[in-house]
C-alpha atoms as a PDB file:
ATOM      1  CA  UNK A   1      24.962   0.798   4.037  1.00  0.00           C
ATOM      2  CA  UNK A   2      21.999   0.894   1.934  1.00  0.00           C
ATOM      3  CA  UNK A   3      18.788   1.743   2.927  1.00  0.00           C
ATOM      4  CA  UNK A   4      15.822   0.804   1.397  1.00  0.00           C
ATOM      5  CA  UNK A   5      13.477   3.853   2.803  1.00  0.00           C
ATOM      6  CA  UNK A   6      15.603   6.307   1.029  1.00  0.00           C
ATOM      7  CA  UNK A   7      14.508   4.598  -1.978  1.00  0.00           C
ATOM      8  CA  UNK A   8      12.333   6.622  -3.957  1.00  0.00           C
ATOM      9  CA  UNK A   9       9.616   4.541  -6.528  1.00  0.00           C
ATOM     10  CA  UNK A  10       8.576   6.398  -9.511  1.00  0.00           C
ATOM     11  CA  UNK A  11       6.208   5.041 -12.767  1.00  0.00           C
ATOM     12  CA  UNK A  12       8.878   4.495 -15.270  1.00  0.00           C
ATOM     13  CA  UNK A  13       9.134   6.555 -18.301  1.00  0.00           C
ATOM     14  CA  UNK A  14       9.971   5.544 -22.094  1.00  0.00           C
ATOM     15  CA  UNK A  15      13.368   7.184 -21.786  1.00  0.00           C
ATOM     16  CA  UNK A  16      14.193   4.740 -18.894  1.00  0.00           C
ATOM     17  CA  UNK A  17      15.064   2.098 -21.302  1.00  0.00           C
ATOM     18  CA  UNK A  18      18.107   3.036 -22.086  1.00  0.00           C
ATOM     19  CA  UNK A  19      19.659   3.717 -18.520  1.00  0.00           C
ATOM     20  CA  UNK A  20      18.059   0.278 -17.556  1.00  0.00           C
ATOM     21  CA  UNK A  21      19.391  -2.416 -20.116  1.00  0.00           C
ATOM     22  CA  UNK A  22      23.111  -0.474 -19.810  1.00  0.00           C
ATOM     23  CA  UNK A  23      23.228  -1.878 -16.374  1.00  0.00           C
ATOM     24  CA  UNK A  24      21.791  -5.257 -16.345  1.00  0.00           C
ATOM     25  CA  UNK A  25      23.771  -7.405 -18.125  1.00  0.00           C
ATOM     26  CA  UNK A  26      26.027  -6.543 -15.101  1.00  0.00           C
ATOM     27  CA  UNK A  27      23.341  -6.697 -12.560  1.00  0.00           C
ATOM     28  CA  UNK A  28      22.534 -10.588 -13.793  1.00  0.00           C
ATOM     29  CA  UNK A  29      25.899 -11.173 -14.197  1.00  0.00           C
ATOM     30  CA  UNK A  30      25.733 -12.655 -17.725  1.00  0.00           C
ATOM     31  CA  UNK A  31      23.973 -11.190 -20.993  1.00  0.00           C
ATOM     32  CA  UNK A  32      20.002 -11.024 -20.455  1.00  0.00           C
ATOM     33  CA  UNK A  33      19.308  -7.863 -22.713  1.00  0.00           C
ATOM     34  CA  UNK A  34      17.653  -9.994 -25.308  1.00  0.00           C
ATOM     35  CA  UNK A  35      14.972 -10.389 -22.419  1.00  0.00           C
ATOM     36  CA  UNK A  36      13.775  -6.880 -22.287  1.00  0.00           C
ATOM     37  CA  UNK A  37      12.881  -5.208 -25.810  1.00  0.00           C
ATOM     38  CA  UNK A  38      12.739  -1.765 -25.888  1.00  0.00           C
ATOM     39  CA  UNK A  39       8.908  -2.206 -26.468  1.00  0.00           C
ATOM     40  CA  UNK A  40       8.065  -2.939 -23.212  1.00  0.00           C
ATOM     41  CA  UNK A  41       8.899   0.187 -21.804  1.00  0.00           C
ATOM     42  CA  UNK A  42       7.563   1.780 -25.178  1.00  0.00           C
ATOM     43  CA  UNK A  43       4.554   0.588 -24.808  1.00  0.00           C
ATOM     44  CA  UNK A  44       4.196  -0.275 -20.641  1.00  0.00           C
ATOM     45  CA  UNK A  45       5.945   2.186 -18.762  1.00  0.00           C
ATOM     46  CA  UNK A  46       3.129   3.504 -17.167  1.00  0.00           C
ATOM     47  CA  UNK A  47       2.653  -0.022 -15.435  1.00  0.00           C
ATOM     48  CA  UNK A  48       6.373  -0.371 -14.774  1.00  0.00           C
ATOM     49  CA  UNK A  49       8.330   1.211 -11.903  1.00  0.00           C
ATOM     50  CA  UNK A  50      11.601   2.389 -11.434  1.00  0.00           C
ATOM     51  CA  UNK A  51      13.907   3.141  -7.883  1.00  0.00           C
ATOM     52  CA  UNK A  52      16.273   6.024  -7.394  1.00  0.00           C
ATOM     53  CA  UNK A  53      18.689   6.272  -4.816  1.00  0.00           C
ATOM     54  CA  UNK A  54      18.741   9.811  -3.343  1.00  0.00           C
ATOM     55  CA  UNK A  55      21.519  11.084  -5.754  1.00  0.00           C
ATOM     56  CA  UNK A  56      19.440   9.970  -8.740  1.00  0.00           C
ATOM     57  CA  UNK A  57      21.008   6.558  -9.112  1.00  0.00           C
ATOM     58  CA  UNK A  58      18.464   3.655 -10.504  1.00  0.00           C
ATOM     59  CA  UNK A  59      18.662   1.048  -7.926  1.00  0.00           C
ATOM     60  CA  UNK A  60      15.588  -0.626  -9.511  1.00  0.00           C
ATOM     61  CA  UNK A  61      12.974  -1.578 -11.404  1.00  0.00           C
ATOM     62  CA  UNK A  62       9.827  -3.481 -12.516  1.00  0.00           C
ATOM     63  CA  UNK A  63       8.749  -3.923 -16.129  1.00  0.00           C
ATOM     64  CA  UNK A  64       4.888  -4.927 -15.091  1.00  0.00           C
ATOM     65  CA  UNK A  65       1.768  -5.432 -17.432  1.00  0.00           C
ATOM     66  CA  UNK A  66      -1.922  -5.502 -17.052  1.00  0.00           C
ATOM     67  CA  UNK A  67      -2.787  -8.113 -19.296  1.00  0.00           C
ATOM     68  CA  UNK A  68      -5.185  -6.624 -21.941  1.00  0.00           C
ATOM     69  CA  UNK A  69      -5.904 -10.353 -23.306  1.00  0.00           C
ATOM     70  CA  UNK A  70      -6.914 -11.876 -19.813  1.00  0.00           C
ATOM     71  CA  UNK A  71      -9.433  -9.482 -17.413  1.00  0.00           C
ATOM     72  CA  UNK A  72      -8.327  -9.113 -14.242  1.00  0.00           C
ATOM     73  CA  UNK A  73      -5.079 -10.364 -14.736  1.00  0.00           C
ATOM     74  CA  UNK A  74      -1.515  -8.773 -14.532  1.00  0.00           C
ATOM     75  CA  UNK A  75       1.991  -9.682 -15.429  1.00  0.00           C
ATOM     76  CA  UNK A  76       5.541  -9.231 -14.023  1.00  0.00           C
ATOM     77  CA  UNK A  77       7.968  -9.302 -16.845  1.00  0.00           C
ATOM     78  CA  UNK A  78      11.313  -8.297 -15.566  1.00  0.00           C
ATOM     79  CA  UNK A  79      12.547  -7.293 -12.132  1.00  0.00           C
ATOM     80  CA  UNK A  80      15.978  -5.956 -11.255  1.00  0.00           C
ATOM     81  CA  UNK A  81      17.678  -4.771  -8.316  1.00  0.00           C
ATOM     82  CA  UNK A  82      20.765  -2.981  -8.428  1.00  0.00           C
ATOM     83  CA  UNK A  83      23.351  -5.994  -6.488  1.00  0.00           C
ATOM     84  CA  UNK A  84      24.244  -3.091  -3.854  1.00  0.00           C
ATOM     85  CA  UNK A  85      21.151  -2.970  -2.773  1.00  0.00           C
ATOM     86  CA  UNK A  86      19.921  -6.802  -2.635  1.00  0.00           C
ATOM     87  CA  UNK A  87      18.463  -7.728   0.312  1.00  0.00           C
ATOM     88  CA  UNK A  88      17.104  -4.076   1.757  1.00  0.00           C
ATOM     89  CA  UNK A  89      13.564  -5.264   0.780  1.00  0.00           C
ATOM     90  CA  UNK A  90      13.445  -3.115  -2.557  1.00  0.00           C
ATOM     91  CA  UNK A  91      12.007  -6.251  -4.193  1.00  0.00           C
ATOM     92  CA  UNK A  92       9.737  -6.604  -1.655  1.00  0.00           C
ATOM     93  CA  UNK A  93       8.777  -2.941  -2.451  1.00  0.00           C
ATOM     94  CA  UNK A  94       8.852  -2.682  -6.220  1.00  0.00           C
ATOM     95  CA  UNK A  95       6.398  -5.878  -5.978  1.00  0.00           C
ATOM     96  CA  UNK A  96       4.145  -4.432  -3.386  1.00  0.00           C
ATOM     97  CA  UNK A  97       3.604  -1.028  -5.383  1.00  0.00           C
ATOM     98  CA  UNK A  98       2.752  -3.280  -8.381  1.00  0.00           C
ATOM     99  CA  UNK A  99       0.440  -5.074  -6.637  1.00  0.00           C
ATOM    100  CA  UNK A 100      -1.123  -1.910  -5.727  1.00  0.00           C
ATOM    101  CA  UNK A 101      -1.500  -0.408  -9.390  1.00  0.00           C
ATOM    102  CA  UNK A 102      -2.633  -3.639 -10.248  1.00  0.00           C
ATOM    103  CA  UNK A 103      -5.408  -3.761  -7.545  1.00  0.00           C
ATOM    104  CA  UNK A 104      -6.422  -0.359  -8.237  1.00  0.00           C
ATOM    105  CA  UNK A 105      -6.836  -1.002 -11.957  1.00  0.00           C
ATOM    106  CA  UNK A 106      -9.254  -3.676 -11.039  1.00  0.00           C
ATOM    107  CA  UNK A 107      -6.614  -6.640 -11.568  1.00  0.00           C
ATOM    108  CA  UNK A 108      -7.723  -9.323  -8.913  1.00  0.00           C
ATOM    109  CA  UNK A 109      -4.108 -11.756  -9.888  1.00  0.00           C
ATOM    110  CA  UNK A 110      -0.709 -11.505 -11.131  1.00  0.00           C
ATOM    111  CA  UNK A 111       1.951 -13.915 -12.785  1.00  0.00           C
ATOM    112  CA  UNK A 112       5.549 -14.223 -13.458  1.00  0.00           C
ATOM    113  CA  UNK A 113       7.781 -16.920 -14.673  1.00  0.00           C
ATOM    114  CA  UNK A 114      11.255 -17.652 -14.342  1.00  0.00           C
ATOM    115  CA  UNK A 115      14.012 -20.745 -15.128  1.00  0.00           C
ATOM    116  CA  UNK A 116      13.638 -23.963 -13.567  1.00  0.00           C
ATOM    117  CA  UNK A 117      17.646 -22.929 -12.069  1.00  0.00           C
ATOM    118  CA  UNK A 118      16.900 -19.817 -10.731  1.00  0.00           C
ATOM    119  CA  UNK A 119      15.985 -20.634  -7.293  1.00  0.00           C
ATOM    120  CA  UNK A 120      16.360 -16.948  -5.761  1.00  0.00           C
ATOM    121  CA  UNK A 121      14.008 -16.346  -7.969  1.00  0.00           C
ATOM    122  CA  UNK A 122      11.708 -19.035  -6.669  1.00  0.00           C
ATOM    123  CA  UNK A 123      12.550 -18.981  -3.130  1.00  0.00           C
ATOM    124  CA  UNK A 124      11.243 -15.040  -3.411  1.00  0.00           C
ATOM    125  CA  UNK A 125       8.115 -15.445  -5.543  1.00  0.00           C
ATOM    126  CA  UNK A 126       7.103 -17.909  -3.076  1.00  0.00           C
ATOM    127  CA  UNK A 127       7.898 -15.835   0.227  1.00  0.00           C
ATOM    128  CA  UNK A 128       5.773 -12.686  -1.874  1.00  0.00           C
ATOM    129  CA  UNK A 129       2.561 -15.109  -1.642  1.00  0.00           C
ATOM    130  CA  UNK A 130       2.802 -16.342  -5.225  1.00  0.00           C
ATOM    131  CA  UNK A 131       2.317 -20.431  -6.026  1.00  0.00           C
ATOM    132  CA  UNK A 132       4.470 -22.484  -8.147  1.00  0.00           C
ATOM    133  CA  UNK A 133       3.671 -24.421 -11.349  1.00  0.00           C
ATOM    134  CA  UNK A 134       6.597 -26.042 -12.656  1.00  0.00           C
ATOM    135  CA  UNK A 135       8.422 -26.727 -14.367  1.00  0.00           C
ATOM    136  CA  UNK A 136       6.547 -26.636 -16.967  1.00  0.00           C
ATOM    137  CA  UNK A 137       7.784 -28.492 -20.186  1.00  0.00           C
ATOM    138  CA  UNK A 138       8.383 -26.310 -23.295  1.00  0.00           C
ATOM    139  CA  UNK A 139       6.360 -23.276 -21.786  1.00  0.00           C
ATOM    140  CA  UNK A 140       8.655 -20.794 -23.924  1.00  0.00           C
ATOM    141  CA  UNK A 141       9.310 -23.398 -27.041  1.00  0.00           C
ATOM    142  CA  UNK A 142      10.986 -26.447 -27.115  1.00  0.00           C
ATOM    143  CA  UNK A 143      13.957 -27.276 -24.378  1.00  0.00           C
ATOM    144  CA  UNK A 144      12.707 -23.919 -22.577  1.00  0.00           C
ATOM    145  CA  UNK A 145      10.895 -25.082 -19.169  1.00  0.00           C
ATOM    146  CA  UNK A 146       9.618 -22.391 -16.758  1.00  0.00           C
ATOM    147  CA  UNK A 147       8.246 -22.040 -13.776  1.00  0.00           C
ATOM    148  CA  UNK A 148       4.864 -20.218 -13.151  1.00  0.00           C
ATOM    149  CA  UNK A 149       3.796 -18.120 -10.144  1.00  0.00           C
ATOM    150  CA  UNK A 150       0.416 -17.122  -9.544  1.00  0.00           C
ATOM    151  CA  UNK A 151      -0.314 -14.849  -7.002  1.00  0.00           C
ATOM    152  CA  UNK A 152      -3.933 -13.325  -5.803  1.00  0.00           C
ATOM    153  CA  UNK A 153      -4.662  -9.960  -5.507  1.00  0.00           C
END
């Protein structure tokens, strides 16, 4: 059984990329790599988080930003938990310890967005305090609608 208090939450690290989009493809259950360029973790890694099991294993991770273009403002980008371990709370956790880098950095919101069809997705940003804007018509281009959560710090 999994446990999500042996769950150990580091900042992520450049190298993490690679370890990371080799496994979530599988995780999502269809091909999502084109979501997550290398640059984020490049260039954001000390905003982002990842979760080891106690063997080492990643269980988890968060790909977060603070916005440099919008004060006081931070962004979720990409969230994945290891299909094991759904449902522990790591979520829960990996957004909470976000929150709390963000808050400390001064950030006083945060945002995500996801696909009108992905109503985990929803149904979760919604229990984590975040509202929903949506869907929003040709938010990513046209025929890509999204949903927008909004959450105060």
């Amino acid at each position: 059984m999994f446990n999500v208090m042996d769950v150990e939450l580091h900042p992520a690290e450049a190298a993490d990329y690679d370890e990371i989009i080799a496994v979530i493809d599988d995780w999502w259950g269809r091909e999502v790599t084109g979501l997550l360029p290398r640059l984020f973790l490049d260039h954001f890694h000390r905003t982002s988080l990842v979760a080891r099991d106690p063997d080492g294993a990643l269980t988890g991770f968060l790909i977060g930003v603070l916005s440099p273009s919008q004060p006081g403002r931070a962004y979720i980008h990409f969230v994945g938990v290891a299909p094991a371990a759904r449902g522990s709370g790591l979520g829960r956790r990996l957004y909470e310890e976000f929150f709390a880098l963000a808050r400390a950095a001064g950030n006083i919101g945060v945002g995500a967005i996801t696909s009108p069809f992905n109503a985990g997705s929803i149904a979760f940003h919604q229990s984590m305090g975040f509202t929903v804007t949506g869907p929003i018509g040709g938010y990513d281009g046209p025929g890509k609608d999204m949903m927008v959560f909004d959450r105060a710090l």
